[in-house]
PDB file of N, CA and C in Angstrom:
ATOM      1  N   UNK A   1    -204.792 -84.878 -46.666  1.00  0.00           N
ATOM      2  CA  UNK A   1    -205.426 -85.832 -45.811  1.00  0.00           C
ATOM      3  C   UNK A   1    -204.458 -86.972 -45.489  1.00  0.00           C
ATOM      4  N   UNK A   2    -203.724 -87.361 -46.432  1.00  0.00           N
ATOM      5  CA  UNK A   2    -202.953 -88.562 -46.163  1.00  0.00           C
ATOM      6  C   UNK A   2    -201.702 -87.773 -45.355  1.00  0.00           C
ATOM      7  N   UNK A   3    -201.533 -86.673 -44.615  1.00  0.00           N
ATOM      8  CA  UNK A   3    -200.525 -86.443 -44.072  1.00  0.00           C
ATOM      9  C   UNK A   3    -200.976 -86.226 -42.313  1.00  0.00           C
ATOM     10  N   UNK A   4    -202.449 -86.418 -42.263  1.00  0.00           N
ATOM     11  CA  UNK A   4    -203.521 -86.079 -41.002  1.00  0.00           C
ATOM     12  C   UNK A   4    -203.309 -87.502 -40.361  1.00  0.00           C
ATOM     13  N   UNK A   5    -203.468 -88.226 -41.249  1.00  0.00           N
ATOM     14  CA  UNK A   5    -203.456 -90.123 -41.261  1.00  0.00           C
ATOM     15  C   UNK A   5    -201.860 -90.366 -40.888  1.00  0.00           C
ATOM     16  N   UNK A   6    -201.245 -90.114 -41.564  1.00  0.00           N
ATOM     17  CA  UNK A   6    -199.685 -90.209 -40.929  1.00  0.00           C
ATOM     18  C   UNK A   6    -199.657 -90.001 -39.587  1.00  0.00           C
ATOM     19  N   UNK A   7    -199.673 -88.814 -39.385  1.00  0.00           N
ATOM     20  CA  UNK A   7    -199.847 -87.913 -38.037  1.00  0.00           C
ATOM     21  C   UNK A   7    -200.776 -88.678 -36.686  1.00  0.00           C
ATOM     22  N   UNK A   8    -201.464 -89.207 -37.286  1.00  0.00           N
ATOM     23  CA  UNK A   8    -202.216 -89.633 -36.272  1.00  0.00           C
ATOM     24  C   UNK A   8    -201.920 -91.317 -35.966  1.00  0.00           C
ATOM     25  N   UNK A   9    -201.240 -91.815 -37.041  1.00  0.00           N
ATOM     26  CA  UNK A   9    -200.618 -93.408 -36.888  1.00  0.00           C
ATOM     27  C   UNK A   9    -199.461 -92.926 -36.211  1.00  0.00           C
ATOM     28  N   UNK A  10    -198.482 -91.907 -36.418  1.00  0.00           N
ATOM     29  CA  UNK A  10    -196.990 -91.974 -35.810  1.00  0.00           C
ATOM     30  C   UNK A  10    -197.444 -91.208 -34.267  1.00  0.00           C
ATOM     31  N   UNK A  11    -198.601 -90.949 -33.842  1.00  0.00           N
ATOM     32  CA  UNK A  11    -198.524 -90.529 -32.802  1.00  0.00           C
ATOM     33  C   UNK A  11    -199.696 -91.888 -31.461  1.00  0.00           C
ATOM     34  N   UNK A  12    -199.443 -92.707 -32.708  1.00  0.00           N
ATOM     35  CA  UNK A  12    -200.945 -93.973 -32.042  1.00  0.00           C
ATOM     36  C   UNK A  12    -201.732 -93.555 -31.237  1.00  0.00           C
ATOM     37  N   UNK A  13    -202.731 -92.343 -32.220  1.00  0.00           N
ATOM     38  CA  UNK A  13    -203.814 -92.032 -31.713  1.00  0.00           C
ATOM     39  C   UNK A  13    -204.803 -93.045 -31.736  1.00  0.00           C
ATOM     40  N   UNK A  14    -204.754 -93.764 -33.012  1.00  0.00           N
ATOM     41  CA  UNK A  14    -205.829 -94.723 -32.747  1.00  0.00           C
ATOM     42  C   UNK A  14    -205.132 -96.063 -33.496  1.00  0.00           C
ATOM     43  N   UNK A  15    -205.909 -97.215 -33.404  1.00  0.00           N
ATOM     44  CA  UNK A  15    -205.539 -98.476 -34.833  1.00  0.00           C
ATOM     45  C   UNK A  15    -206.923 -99.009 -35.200  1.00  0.00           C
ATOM     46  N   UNK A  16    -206.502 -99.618 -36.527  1.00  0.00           N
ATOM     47  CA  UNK A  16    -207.635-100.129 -36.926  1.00  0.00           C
ATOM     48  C   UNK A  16    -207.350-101.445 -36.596  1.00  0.00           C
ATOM     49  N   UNK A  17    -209.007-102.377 -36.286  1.00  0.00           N
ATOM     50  CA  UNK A  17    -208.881-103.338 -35.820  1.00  0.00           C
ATOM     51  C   UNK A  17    -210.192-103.880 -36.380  1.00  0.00           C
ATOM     52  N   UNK A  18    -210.293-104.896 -36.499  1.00  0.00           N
ATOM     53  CA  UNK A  18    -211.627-105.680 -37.083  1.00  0.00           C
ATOM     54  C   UNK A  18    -212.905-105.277 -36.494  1.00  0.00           C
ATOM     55  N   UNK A  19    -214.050-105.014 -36.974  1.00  0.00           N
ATOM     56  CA  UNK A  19    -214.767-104.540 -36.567  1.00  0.00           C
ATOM     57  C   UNK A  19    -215.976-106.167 -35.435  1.00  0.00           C
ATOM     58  N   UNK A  20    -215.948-105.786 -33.707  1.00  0.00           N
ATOM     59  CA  UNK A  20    -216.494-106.939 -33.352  1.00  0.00           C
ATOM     60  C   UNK A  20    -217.989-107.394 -34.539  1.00  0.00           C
ATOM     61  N   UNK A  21    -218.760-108.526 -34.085  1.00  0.00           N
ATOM     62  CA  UNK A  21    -219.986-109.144 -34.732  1.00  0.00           C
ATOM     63  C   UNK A  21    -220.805-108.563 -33.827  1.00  0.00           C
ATOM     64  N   UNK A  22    -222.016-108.568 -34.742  1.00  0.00           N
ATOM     65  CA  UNK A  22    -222.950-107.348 -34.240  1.00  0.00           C
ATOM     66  C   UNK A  22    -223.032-105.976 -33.683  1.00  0.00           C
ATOM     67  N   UNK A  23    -221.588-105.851 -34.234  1.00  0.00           N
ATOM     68  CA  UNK A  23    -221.987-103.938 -33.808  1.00  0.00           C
ATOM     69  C   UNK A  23    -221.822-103.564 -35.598  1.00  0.00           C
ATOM     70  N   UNK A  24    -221.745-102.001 -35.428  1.00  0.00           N
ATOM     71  CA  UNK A  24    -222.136-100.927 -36.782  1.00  0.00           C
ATOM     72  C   UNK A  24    -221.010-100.218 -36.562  1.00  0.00           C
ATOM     73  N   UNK A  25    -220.694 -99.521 -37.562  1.00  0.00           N
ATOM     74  CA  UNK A  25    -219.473 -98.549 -37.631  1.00  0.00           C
ATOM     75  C   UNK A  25    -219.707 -97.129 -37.234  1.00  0.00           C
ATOM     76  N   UNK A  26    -219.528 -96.193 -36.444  1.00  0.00           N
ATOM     77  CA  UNK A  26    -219.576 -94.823 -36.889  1.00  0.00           C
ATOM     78  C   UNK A  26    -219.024 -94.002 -37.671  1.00  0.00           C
ATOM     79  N   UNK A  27    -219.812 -93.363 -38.364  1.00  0.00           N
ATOM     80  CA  UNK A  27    -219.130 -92.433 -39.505  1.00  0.00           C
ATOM     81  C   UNK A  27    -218.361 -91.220 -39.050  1.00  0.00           C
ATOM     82  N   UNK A  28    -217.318 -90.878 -39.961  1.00  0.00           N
ATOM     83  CA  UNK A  28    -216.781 -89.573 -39.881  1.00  0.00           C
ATOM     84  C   UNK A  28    -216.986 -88.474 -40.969  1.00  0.00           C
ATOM     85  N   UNK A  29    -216.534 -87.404 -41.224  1.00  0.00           N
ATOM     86  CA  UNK A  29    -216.161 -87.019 -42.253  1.00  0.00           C
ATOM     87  C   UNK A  29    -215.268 -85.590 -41.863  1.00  0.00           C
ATOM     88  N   UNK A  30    -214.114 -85.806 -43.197  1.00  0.00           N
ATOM     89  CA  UNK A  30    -213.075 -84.430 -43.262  1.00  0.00           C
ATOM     90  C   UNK A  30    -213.917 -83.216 -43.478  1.00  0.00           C
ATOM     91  N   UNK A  31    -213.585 -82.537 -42.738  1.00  0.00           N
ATOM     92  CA  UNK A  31    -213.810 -81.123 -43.250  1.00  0.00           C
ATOM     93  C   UNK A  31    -212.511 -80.450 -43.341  1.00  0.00           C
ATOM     94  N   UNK A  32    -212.540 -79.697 -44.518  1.00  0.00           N
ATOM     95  CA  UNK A  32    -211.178 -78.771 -44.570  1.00  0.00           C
ATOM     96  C   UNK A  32    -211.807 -77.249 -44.383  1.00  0.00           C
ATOM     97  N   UNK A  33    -210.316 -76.290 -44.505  1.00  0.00           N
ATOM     98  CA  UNK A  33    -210.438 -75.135 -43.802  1.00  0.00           C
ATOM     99  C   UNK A  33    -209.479 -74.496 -44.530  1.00  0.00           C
ATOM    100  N   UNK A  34    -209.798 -73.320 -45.375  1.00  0.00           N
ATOM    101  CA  UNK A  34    -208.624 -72.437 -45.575  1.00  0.00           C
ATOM    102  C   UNK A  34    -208.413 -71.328 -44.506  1.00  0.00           C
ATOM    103  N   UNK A  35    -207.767 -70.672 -43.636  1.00  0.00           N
ATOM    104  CA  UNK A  35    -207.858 -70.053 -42.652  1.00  0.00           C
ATOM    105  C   UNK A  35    -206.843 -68.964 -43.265  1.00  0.00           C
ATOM    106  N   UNK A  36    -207.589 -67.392 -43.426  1.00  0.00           N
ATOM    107  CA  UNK A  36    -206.953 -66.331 -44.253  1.00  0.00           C
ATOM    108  C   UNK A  36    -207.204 -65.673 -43.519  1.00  0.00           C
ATOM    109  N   UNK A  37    -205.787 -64.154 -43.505  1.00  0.00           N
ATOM    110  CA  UNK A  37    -205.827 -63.189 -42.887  1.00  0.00           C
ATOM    111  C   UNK A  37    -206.792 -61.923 -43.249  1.00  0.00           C
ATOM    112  N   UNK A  38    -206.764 -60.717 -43.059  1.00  0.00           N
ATOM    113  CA  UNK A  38    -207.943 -59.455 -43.084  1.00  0.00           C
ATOM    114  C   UNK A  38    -207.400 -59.360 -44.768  1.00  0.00           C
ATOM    115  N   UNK A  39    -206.373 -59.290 -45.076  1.00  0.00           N
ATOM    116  CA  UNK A  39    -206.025 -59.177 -46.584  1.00  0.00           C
ATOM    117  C   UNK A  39    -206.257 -60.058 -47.520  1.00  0.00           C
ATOM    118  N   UNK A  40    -206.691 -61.130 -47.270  1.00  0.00           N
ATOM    119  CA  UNK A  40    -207.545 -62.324 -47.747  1.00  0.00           C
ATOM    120  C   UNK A  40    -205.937 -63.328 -48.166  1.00  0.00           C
ATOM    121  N   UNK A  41    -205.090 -63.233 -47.658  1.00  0.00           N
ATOM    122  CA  UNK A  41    -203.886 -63.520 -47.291  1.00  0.00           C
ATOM    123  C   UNK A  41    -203.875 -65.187 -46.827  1.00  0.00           C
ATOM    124  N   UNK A  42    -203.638 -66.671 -47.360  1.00  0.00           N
ATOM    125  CA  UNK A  42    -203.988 -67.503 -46.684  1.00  0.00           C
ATOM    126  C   UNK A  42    -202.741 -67.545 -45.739  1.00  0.00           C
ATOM    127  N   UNK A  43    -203.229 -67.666 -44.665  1.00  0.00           N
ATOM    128  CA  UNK A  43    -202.563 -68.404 -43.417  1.00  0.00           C
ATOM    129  C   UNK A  43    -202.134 -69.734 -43.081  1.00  0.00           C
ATOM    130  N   UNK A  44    -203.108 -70.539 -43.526  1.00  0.00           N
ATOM    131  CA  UNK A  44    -202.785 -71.434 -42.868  1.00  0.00           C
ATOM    132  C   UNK A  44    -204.152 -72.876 -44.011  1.00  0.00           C
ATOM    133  N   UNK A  45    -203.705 -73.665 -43.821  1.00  0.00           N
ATOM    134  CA  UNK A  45    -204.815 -74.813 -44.505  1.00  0.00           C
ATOM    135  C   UNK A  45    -205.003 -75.438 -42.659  1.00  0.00           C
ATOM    136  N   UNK A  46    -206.285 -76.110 -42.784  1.00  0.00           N
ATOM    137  CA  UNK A  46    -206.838 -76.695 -42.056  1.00  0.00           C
ATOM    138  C   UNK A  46    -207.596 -78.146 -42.014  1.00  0.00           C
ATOM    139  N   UNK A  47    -207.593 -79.078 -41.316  1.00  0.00           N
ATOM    140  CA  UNK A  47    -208.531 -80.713 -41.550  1.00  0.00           C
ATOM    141  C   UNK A  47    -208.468 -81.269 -40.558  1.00  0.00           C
ATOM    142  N   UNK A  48    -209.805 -81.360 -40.234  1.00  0.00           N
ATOM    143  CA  UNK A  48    -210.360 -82.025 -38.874  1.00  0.00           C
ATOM    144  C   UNK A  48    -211.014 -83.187 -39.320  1.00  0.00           C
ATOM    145  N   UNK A  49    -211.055 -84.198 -38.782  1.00  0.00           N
ATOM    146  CA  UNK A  49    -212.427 -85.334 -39.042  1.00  0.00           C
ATOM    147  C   UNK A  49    -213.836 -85.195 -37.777  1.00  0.00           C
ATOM    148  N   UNK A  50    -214.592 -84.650 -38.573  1.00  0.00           N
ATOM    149  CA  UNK A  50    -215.952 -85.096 -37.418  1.00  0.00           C
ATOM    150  C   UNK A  50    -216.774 -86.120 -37.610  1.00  0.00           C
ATOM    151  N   UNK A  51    -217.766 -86.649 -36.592  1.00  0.00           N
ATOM    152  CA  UNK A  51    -218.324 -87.992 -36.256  1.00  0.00           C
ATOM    153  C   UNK A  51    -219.613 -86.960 -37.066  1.00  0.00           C
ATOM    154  N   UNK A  52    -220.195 -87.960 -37.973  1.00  0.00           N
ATOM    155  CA  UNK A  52    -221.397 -88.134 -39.074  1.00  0.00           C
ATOM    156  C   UNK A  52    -222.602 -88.172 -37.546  1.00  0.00           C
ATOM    157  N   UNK A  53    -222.791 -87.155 -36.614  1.00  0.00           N
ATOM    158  CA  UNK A  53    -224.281 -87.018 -35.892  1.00  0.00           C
ATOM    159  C   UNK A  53    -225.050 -86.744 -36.103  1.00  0.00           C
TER     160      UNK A  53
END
């Protein structure tokens, strides 16, 4: 996860910034992913963040 966070600061996808007065935060959360071949072979690791809807 801390290499998703890298990735996404060295590419200034987003910044954090104080949150304005009177609004609420939206939530996220990681999901990970082992992504394996027909031989149960891993391929690949996986981590997305989705919005808590």
């Amino acid at each position: 996860m801390d290499e998703e966070i890298k990735a996404l600061e060295k590419t200034r996808t987003w910044e954090l910034i104080d949150l304005p007065p009177n609004k609420t935060l939206v939530g996220c959360k990681w999901v990970y992913k082992i992504k394996t071949l027909l031989d149960e072979f891993v391929e690949c690791y996986k981590v997305h963040y989705r919005d808590k809807a």
